[in-house]
C-alpha atoms as a PDB file:
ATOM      1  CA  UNK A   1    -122.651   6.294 -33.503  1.00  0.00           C
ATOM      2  CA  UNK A   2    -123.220   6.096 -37.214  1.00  0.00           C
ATOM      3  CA  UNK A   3    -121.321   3.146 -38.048  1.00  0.00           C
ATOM      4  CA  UNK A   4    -118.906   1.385 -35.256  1.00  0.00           C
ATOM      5  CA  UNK A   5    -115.898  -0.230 -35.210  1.00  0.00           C
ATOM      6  CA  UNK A   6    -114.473  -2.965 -33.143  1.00  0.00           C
ATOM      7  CA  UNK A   7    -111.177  -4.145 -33.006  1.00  0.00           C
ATOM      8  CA  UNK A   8    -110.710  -8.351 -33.745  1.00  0.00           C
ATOM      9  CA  UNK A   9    -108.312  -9.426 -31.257  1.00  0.00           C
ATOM     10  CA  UNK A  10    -107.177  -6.227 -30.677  1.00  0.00           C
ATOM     11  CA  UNK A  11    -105.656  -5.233 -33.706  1.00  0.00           C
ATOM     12  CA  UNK A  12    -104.503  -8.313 -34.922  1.00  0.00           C
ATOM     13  CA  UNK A  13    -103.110  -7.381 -37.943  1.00  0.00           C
ATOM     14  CA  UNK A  14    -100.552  -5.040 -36.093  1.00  0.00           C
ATOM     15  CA  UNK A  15    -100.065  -6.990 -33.066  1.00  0.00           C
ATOM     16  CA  UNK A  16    -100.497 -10.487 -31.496  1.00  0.00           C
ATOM     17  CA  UNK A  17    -104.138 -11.381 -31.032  1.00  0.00           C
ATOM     18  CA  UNK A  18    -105.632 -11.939 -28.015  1.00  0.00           C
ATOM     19  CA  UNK A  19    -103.068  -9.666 -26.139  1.00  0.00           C
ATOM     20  CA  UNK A  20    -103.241  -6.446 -23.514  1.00  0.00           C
ATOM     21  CA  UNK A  21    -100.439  -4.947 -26.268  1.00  0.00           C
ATOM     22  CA  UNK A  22    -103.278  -5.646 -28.882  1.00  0.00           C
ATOM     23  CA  UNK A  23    -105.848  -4.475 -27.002  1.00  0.00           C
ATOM     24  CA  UNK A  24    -104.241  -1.477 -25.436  1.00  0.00           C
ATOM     25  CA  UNK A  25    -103.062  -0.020 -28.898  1.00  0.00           C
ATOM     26  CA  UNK A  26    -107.200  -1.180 -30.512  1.00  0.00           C
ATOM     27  CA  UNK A  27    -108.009   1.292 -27.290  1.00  0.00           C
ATOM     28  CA  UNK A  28    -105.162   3.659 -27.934  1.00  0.00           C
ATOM     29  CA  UNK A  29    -105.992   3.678 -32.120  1.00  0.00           C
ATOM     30  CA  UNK A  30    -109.147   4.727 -31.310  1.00  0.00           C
ATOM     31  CA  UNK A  31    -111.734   1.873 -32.131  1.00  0.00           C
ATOM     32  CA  UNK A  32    -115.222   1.964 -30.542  1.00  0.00           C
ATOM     33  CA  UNK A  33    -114.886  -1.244 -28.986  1.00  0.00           C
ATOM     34  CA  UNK A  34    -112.639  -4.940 -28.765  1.00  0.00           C
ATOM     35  CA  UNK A  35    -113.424  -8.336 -29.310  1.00  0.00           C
ATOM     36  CA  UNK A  36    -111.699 -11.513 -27.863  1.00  0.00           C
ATOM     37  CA  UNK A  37    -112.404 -15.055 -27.323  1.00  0.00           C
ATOM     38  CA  UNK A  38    -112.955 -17.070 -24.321  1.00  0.00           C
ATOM     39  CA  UNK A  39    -111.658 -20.454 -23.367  1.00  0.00           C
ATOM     40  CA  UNK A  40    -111.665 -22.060 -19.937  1.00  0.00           C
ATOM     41  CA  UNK A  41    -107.997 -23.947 -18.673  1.00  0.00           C
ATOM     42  CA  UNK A  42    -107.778 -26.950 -16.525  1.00  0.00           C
ATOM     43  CA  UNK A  43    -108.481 -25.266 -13.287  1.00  0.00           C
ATOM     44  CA  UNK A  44    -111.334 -22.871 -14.894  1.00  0.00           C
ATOM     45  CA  UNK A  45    -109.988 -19.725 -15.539  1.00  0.00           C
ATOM     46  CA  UNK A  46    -110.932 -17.479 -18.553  1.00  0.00           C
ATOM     47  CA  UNK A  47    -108.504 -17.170 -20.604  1.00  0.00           C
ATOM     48  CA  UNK A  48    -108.335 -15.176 -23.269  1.00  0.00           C
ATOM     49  CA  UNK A  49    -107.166 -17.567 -26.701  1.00  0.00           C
ATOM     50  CA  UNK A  50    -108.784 -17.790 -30.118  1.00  0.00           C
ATOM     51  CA  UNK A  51    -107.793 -21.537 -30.737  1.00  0.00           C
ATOM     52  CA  UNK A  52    -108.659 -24.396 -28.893  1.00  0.00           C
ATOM     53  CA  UNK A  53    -104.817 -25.106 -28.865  1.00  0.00           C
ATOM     54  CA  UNK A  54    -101.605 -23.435 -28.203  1.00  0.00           C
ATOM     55  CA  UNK A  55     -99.821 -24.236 -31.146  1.00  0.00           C
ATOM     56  CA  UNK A  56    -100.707 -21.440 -33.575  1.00  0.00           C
ATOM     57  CA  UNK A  57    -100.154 -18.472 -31.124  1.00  0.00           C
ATOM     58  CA  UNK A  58     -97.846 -19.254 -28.687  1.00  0.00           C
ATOM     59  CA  UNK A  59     -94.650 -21.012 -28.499  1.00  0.00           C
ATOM     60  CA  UNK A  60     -96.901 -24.219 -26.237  1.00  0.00           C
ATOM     61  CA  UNK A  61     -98.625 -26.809 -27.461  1.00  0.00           C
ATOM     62  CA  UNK A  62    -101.749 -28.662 -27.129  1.00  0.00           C
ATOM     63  CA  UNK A  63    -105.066 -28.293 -25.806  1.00  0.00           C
ATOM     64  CA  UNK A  64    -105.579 -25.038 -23.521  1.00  0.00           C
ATOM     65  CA  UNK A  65    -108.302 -27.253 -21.475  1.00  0.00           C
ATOM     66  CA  UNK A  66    -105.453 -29.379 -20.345  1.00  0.00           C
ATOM     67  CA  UNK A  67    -103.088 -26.494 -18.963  1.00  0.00           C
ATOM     68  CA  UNK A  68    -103.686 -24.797 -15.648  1.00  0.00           C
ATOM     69  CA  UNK A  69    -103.165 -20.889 -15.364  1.00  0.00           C
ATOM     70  CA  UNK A  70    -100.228 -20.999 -13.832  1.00  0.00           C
ATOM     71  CA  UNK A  71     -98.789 -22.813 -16.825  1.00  0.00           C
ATOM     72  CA  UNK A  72    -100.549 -20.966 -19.535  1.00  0.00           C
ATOM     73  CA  UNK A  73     -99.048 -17.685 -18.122  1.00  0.00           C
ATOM     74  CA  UNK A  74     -95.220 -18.684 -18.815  1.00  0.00           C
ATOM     75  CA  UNK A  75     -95.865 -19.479 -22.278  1.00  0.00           C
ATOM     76  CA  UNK A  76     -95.055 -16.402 -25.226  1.00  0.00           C
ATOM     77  CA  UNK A  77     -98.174 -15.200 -27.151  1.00  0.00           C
ATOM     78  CA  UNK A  78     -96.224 -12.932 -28.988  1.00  0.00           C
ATOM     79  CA  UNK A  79     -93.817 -10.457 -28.599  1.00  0.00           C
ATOM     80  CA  UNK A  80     -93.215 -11.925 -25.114  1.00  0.00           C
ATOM     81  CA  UNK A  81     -96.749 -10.718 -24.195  1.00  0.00           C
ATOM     82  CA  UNK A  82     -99.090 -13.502 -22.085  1.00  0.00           C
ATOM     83  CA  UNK A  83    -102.039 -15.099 -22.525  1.00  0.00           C
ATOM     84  CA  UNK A  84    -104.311 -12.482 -20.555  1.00  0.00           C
ATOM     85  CA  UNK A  85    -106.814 -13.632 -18.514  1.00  0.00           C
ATOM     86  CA  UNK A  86    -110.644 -12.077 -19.351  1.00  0.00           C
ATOM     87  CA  UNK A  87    -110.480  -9.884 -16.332  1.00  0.00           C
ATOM     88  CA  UNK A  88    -107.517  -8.987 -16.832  1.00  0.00           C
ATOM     89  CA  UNK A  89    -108.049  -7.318 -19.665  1.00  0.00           C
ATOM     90  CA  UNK A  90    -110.604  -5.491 -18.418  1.00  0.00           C
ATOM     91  CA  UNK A  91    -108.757  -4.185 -15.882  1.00  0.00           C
ATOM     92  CA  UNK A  92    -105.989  -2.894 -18.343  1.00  0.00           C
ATOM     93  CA  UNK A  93    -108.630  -1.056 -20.972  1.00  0.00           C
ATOM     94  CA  UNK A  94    -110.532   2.220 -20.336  1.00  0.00           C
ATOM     95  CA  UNK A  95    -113.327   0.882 -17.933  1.00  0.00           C
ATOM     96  CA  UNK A  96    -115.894   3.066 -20.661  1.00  0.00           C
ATOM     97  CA  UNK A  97    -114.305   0.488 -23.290  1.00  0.00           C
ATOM     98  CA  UNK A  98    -116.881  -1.541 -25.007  1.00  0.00           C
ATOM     99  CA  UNK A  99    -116.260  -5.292 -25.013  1.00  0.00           C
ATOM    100  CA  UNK A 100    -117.383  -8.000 -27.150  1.00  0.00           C
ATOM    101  CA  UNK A 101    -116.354 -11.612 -25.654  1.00  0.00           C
ATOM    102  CA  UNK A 102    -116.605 -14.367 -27.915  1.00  0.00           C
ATOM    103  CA  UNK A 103    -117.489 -17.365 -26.170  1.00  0.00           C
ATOM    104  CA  UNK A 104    -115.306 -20.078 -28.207  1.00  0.00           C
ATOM    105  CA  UNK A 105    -115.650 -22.912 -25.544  1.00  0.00           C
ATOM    106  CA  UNK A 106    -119.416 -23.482 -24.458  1.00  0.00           C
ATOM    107  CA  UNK A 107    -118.125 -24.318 -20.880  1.00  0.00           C
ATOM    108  CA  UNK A 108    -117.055 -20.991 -20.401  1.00  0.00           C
ATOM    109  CA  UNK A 109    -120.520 -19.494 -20.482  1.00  0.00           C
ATOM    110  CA  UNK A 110    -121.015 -20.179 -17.079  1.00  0.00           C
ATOM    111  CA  UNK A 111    -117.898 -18.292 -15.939  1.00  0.00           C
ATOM    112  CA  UNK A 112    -118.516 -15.723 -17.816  1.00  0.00           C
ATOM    113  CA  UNK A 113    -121.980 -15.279 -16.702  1.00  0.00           C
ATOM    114  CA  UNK A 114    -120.228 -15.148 -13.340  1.00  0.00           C
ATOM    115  CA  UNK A 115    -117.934 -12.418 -14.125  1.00  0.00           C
ATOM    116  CA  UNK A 116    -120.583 -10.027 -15.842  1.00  0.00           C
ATOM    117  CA  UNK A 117    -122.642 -10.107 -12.322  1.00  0.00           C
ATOM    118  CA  UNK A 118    -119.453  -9.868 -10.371  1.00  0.00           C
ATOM    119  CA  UNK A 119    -118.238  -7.046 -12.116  1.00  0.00           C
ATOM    120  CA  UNK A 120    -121.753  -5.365 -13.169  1.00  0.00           C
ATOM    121  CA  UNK A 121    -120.879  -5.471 -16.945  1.00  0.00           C
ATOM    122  CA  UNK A 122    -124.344  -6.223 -18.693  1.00  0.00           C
ATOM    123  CA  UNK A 123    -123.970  -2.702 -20.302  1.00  0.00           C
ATOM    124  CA  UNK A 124    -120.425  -2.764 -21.116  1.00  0.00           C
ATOM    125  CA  UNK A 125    -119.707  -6.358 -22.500  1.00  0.00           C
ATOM    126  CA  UNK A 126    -121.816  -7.966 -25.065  1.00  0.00           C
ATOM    127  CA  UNK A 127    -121.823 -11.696 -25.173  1.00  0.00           C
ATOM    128  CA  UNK A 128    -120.769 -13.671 -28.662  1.00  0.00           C
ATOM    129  CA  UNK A 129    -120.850 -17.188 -30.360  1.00  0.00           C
ATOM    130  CA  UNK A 130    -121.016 -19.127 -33.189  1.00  0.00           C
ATOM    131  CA  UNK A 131    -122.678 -21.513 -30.492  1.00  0.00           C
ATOM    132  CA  UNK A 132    -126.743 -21.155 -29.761  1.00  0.00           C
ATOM    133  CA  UNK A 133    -126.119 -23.604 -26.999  1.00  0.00           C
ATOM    134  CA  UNK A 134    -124.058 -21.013 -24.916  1.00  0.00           C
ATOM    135  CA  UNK A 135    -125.982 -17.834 -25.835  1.00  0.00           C
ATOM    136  CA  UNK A 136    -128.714 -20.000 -24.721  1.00  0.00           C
ATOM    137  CA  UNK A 137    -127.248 -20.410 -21.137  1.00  0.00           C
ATOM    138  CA  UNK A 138    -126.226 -16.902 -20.959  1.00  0.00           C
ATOM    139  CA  UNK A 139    -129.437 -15.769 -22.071  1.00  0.00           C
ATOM    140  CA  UNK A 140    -130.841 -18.093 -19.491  1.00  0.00           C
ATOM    141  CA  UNK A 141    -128.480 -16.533 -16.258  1.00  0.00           C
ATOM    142  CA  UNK A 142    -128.614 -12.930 -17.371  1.00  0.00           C
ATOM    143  CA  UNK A 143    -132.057 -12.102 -19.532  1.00  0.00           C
ATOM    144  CA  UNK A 144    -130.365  -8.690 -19.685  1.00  0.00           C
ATOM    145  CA  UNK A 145    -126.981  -9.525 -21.513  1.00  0.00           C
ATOM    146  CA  UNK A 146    -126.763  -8.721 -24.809  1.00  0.00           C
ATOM    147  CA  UNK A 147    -126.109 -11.506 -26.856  1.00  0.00           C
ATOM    148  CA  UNK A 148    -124.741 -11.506 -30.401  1.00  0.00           C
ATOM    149  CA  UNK A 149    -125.117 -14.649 -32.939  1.00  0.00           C
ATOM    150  CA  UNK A 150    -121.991 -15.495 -34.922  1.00  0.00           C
ATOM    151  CA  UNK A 151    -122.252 -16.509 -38.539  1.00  0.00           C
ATOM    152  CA  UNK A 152    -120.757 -17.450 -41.411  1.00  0.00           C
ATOM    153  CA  UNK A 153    -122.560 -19.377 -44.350  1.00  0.00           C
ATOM    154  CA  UNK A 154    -125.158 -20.777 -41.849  1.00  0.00           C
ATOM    155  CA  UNK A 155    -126.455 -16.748 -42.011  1.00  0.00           C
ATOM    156  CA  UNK A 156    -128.453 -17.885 -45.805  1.00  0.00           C
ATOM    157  CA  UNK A 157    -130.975 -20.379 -43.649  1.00  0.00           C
ATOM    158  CA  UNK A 158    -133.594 -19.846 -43.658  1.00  0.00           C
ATOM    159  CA  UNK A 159    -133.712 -21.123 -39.719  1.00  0.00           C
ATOM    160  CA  UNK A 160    -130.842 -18.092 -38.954  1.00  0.00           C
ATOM    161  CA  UNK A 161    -133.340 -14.864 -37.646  1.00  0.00           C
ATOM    162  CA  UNK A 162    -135.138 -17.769 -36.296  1.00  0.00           C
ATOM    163  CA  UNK A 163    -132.127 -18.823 -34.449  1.00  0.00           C
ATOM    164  CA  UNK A 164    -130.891 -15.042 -33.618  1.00  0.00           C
ATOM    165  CA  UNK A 165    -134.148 -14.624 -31.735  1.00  0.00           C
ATOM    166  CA  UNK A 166    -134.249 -17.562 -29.707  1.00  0.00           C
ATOM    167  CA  UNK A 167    -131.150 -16.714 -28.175  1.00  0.00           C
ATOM    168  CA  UNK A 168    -132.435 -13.147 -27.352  1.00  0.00           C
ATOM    169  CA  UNK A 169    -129.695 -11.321 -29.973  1.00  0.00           C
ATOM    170  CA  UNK A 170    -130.811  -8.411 -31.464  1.00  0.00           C
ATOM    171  CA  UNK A 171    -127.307  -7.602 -33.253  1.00  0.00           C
ATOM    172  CA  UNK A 172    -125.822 -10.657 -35.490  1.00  0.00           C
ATOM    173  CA  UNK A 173    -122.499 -10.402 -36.946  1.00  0.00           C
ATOM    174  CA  UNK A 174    -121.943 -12.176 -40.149  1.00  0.00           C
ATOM    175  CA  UNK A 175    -118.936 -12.504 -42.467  1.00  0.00           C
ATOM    176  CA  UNK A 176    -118.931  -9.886 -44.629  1.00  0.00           C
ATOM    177  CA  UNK A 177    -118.347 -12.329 -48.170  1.00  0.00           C
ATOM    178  CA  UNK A 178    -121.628 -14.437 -46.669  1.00  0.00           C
ATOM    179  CA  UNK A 179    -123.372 -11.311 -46.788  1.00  0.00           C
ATOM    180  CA  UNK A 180    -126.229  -9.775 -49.019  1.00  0.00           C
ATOM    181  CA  UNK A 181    -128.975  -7.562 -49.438  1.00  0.00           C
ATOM    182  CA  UNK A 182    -131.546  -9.929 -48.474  1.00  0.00           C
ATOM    183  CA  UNK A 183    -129.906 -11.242 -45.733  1.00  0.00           C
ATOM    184  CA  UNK A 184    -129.806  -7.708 -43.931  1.00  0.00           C
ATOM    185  CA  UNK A 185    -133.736  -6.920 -44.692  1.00  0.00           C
ATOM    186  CA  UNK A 186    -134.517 -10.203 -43.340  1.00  0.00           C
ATOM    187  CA  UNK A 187    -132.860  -9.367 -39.836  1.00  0.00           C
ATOM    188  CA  UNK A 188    -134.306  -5.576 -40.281  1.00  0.00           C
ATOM    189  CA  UNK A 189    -137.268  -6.670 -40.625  1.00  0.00           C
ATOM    190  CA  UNK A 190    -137.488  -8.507 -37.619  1.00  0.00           C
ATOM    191  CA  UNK A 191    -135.679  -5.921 -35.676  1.00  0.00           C
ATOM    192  CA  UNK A 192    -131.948  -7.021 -35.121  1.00  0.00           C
ATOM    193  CA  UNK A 193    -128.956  -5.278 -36.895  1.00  0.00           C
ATOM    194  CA  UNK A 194    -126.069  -6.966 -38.574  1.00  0.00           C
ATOM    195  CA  UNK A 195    -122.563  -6.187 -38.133  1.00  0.00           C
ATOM    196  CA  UNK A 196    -120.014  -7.775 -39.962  1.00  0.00           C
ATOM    197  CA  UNK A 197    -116.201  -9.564 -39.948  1.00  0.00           C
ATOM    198  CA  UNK A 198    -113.860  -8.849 -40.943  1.00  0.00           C
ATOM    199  CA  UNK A 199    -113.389  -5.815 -42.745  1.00  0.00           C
ATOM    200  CA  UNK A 200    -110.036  -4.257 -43.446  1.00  0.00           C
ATOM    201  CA  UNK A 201    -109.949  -1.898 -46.110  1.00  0.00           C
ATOM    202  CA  UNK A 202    -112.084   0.595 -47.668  1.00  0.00           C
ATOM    203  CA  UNK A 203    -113.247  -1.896 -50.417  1.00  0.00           C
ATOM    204  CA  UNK A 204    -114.638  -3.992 -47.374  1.00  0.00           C
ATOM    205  CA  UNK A 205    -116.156  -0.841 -45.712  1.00  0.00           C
ATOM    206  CA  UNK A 206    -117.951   0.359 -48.934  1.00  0.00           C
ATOM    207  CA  UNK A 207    -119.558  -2.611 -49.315  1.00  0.00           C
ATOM    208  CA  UNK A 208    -120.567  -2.762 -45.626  1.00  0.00           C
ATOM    209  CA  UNK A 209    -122.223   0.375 -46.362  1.00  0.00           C
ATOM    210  CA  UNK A 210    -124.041  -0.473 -49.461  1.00  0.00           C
ATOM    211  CA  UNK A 211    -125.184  -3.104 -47.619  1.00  0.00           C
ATOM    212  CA  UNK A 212    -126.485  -1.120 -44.381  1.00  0.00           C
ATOM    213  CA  UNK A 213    -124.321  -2.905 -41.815  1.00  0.00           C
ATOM    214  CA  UNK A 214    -124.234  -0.809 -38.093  1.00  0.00           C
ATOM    215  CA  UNK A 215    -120.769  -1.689 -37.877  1.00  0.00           C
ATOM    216  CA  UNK A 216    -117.634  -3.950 -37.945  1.00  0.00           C
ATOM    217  CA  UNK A 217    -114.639  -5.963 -36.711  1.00  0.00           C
ATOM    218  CA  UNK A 218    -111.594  -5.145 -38.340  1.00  0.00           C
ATOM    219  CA  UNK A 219    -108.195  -6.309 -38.250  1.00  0.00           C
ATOM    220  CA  UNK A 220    -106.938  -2.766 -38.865  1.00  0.00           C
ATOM    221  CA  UNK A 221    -105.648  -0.390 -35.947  1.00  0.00           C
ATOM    222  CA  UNK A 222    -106.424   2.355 -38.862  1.00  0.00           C
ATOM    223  CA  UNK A 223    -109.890   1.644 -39.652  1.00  0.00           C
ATOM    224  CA  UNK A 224    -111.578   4.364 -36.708  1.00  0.00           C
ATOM    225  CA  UNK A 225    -109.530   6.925 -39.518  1.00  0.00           C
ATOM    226  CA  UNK A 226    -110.893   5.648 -42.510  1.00  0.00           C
ATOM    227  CA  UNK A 227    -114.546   5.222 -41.560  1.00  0.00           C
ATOM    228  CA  UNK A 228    -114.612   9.038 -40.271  1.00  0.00           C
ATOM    229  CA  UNK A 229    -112.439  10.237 -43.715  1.00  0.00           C
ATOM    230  CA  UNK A 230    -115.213   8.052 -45.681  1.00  0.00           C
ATOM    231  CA  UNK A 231    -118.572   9.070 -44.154  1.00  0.00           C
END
């Protein structure tokens, strides 16, 4: 796969984030993988939320953390979709889909961890965060899980391949604006790829090719199409 393409919430730019409809039509749109973010509710369940809080994506409010399941599931995330849950969403995807779970809550890592043994995921799911501490602890559990550091202008330290290898990630993903040239030979040069987010229209894909990027997350449901009309 010359250059990959992962859909950010689904295809949040089409549908509500963080839901099976999102997911589903990423799947049905043809992207080469999904992306969602993890958060744990009162009675430790994954759910699968971007925020912290309900406010901005469902018609609840406050803190996920302080809402059990059985709660969180009456609430509207859109469209009169549900939050999902982290397995179930990968019970309603292809079981071949590739899965990137962003680990927004460092108290999910552990459940997480849980679920990739369970469910013998270590080669479908790859493990994200903008956290080191929970890469760390995943890293930790399952040497073999592929771990991916997130980044946005903390990517120009000089401490950031540094950081990328101590939590065992040889892919980084990077906002694309935070990006440049130097950047990506650093990481080359000590072996890990970069990926980046979010890119959403050919302007943004261009210039994740000039810069040699394996890949993306994209808002887009129609960015699959454009990569293979570009290459």
């Amino acid at each position: 796969m010359s250059f990959f393409t992962i859909g950010h919430r689904g295809v949040m730019a089409a549908e509500p984030e963080n839901t099976l409809r999102s997911f589903l039509r990423a799947e049905r749109e043809g992207l080469d993988g999904i992306e969602l973010d993890l958060h744990l509710s009162k009675d430790g369940e994954l759910v699968v939320m971007h925020d912290e809080t309900l406010d901005r994506t469902t018609d609840g409010s406050g803190p996920i953390a302080d809402q059990k399941l059985r709660k969180l599931k009456k609430l509207d995330a859109g469209l009169g979709e549900r939050i999902p849950t982290f397995e179930e969403v990968l019970d309603a995807v292809a079981p071949t889909l590739p899965v990137q779970a962003e680990i927004k809550d460092v108290a999910a890592a552990q459940s997480l961890a849980k679920v990739l043994t369970d469910r013998d995921l270590l080669d479908r799911v790859s493990v994200l965060s903008f956290h080191d501490v929970a890469l760390i602890e995943i890293h930790n559990l399952l040497p073999l899980a592929r771990t991916v550091l997130v980044a946005g202008p903390s990517a120009h330290r000089d401490t950031f391949v540094g950081r990328a290898q101590k939590v065992g990630s040889t892919l980084v993903s990077v906002e694309l604006r935070q990006l440049n040239r130097a950047i990506v030979e650093k990481c080359g040069d000590a072996g890990i790829d970069v990926m980046a987010w979010t890119v959403n229209d050919e302007r943004d894909l261009a210039l994740a090719r000039t810069l040699g990027l394996v890949g993306c997350v994209t808002d887009q449901p129609g960015m699959k199409r454009l990569v293979e009309a570009t290459a």
